[in-house]
Protein backbone atom coordinates (compact mmCIF):
# COMPACT_ATOMS: atom_id res chain seq x y z
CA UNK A 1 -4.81 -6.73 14.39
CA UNK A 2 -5.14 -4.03 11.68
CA UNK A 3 -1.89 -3.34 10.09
CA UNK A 4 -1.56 0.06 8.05
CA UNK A 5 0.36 0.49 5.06
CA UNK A 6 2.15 3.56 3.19
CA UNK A 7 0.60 2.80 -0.37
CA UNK A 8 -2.30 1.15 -1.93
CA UNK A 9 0.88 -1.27 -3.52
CA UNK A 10 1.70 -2.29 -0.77
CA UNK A 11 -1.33 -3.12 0.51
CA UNK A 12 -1.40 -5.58 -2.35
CA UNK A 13 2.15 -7.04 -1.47
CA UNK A 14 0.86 -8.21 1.51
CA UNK A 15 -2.09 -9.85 0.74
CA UNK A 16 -0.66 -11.30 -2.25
CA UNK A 17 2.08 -12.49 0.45
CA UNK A 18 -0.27 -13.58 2.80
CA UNK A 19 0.61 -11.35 5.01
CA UNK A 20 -2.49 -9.68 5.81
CA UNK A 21 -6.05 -12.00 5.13
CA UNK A 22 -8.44 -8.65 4.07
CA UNK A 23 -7.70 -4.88 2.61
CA UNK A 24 -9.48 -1.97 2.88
CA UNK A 25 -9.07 0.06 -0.17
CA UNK A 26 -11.51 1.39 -3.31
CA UNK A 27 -12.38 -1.87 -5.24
CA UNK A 28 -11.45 -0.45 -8.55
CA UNK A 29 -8.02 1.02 -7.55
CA UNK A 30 -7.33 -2.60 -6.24
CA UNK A 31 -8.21 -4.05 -9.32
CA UNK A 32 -5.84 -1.87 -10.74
CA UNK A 33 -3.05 -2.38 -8.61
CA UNK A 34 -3.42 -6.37 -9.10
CA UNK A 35 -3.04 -5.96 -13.01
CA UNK A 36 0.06 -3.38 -12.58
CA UNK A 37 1.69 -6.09 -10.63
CA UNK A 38 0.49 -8.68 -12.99
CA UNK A 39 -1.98 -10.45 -10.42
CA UNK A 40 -5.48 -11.95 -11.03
CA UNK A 41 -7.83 -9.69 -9.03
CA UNK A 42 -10.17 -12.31 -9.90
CA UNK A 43 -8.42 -14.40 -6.82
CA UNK A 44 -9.83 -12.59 -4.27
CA UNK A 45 -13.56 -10.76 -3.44
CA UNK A 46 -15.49 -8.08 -2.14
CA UNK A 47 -16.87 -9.75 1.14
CA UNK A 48 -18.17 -5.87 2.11
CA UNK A 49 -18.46 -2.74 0.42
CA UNK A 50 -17.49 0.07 3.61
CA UNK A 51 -18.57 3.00 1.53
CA UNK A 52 -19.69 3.40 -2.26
CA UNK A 53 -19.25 7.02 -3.32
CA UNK A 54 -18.34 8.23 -6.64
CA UNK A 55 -15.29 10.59 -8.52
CA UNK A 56 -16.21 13.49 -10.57
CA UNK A 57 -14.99 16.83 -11.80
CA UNK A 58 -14.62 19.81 -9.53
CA UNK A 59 -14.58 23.46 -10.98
CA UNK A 60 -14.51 26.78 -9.90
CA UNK A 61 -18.13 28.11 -9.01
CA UNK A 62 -16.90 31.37 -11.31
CA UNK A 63 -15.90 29.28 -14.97
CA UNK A 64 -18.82 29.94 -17.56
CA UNK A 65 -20.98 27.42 -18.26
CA UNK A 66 -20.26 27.36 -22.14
CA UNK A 67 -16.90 26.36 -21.09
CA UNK A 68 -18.07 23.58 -19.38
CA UNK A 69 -20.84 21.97 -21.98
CA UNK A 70 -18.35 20.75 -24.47
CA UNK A 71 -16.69 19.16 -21.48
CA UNK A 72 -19.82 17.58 -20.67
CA UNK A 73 -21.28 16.52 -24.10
CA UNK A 74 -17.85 14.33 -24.52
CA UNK A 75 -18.32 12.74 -21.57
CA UNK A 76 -22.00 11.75 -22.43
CA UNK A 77 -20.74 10.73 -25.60
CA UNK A 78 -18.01 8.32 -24.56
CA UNK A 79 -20.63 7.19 -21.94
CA UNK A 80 -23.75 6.25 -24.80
CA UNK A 81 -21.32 4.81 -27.35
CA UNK A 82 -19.59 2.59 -24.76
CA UNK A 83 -16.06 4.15 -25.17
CA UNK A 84 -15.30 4.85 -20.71
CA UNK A 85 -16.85 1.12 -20.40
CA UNK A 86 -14.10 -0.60 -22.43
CA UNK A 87 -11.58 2.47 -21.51
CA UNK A 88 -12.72 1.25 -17.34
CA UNK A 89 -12.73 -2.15 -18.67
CA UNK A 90 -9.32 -1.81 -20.45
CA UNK A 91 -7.42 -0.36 -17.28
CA UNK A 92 -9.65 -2.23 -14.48
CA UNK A 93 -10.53 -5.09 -15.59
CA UNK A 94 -14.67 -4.76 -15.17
CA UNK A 95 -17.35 -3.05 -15.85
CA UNK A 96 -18.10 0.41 -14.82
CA UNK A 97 -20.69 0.53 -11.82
CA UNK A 98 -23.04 3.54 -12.94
């Protein structure tokens, strides 16, 4: 049956435990969780992806745009020279999927 848990942690517990045999839950978050707890994520697989989708910055529709450029630029600058892939890489433990 599908069990439901109160936190993507725990959701790790119990798989870890062998207490549940598959989680749903954003691949990259997972991966996370596993190296907080100091797991392997490398143990266990995507067998199906439910939903990609991806995380970005809101902002109001009223801020100027010159506020946002700088904002911007950075992030296309840690993106070329490679900095968010080892940051992502660093924290997740693989590569960024573009």
């Amino acid at each position: 049956g599908i069990v439901r848990a109160s936190s993507g942690e725990n959701l790790i517990s119990m798989l870890a435990k062998g207490r549940v045999d598959a989680i749903a839950y954003a691949e990259d978050v997972a991966n996370y969780l596993f190296a907080q707890d100091e797991m392997n994520y490398r143990q266990y697989e995507t067998v199906f992806t439910l939903q990609k989708s991806y995380i970005g910055y809101a902002f109001n529709k009223s801020i100027e745009s010159s506020t946002l450029e700088p904002l911007r630029k950075a992030l296309d600058e840690l993106r070329v020279d490679g900095t968010l892939e080892r940051i992502y890489s660093n924290y997740i433990g693989q590569a960024l999927d573009y």
